[in-house]
Protein backbone atom coordinates (compact mmCIF):
# COMPACT_ATOMS: atom_id res chain seq x y z
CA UNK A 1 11.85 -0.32 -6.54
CA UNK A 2 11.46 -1.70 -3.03
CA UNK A 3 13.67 -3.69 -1.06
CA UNK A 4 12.01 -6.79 -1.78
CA UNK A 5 12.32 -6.01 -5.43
CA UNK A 6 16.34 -4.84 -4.76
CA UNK A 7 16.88 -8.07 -3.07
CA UNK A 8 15.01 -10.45 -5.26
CA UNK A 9 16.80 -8.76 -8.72
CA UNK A 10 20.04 -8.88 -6.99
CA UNK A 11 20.18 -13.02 -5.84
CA UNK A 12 19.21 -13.37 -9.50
CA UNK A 13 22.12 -11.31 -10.72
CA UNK A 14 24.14 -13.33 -8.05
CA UNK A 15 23.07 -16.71 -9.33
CA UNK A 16 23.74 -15.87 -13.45
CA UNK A 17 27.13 -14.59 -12.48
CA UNK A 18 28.11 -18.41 -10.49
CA UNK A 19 26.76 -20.19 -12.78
CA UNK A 20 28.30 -17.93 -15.79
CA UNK A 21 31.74 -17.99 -13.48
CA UNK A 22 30.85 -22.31 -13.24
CA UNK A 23 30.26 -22.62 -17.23
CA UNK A 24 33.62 -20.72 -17.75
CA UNK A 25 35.04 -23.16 -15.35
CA UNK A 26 34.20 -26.42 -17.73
CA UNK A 27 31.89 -27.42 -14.97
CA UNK A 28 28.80 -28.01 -17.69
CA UNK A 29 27.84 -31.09 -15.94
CA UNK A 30 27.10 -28.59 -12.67
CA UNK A 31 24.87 -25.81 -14.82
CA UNK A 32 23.33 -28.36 -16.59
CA UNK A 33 22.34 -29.84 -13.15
CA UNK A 34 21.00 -26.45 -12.06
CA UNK A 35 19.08 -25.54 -15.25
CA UNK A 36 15.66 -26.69 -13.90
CA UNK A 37 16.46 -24.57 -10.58
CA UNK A 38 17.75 -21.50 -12.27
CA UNK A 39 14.37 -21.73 -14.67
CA UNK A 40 12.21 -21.98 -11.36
CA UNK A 41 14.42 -18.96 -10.04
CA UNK A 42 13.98 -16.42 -12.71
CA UNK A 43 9.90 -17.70 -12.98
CA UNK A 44 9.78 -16.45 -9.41
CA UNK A 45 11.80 -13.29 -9.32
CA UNK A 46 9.53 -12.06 -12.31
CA UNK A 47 6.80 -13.26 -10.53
CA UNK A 48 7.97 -11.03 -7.35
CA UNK A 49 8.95 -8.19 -9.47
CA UNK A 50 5.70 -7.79 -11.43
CA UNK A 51 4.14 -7.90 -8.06
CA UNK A 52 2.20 -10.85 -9.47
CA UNK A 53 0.89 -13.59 -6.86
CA UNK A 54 0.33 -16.91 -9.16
CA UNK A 55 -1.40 -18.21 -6.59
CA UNK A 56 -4.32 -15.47 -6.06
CA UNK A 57 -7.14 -17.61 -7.16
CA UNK A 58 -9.51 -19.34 -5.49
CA UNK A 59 -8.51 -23.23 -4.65
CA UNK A 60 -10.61 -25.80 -6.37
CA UNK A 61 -12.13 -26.57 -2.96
CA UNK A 62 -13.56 -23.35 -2.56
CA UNK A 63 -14.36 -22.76 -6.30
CA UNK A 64 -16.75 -25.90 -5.83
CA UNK A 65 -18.47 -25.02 -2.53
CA UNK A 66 -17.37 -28.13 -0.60
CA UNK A 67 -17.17 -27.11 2.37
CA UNK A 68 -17.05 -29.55 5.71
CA UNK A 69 -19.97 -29.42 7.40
CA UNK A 70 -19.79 -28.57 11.17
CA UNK A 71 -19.32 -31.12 13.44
């Protein structure tokens, strides 16, 4: 694994343990809060794990040749 991958897999760890620590707690109002940012968190770090970019494609400007013309 690299360090990008060390560091990515442990803030994930990091974040499951507070809010695991936070549902223990009786603070369900708080993880409930966080569920659509802990969702968005583990998309990315499998993203940056798989060494997946979501974002490799070509935008839908340059898919339809519009380009500005010089000026």
């Amino acid at each position: 694994m690299t360090s990008k991958q060390v560091m990515t897999a442990a803030v994930l760890a990091a974040v499951l343990a507070w809010s695991t620590v936070m549902t223990v707690l009786g603070q369900l109002a708080a993880v409930a809060a966080l569920l659509p940012s802990l969702g968005l968190l583990i998309q990315q770090i499998v993203a940056a794990l798989s060494g997946t970019d979501s974002r490799s494609g070509p935008t839908p400007a340059a898919a339809a040749g519009s380009e500005e013309p010089p000026r």
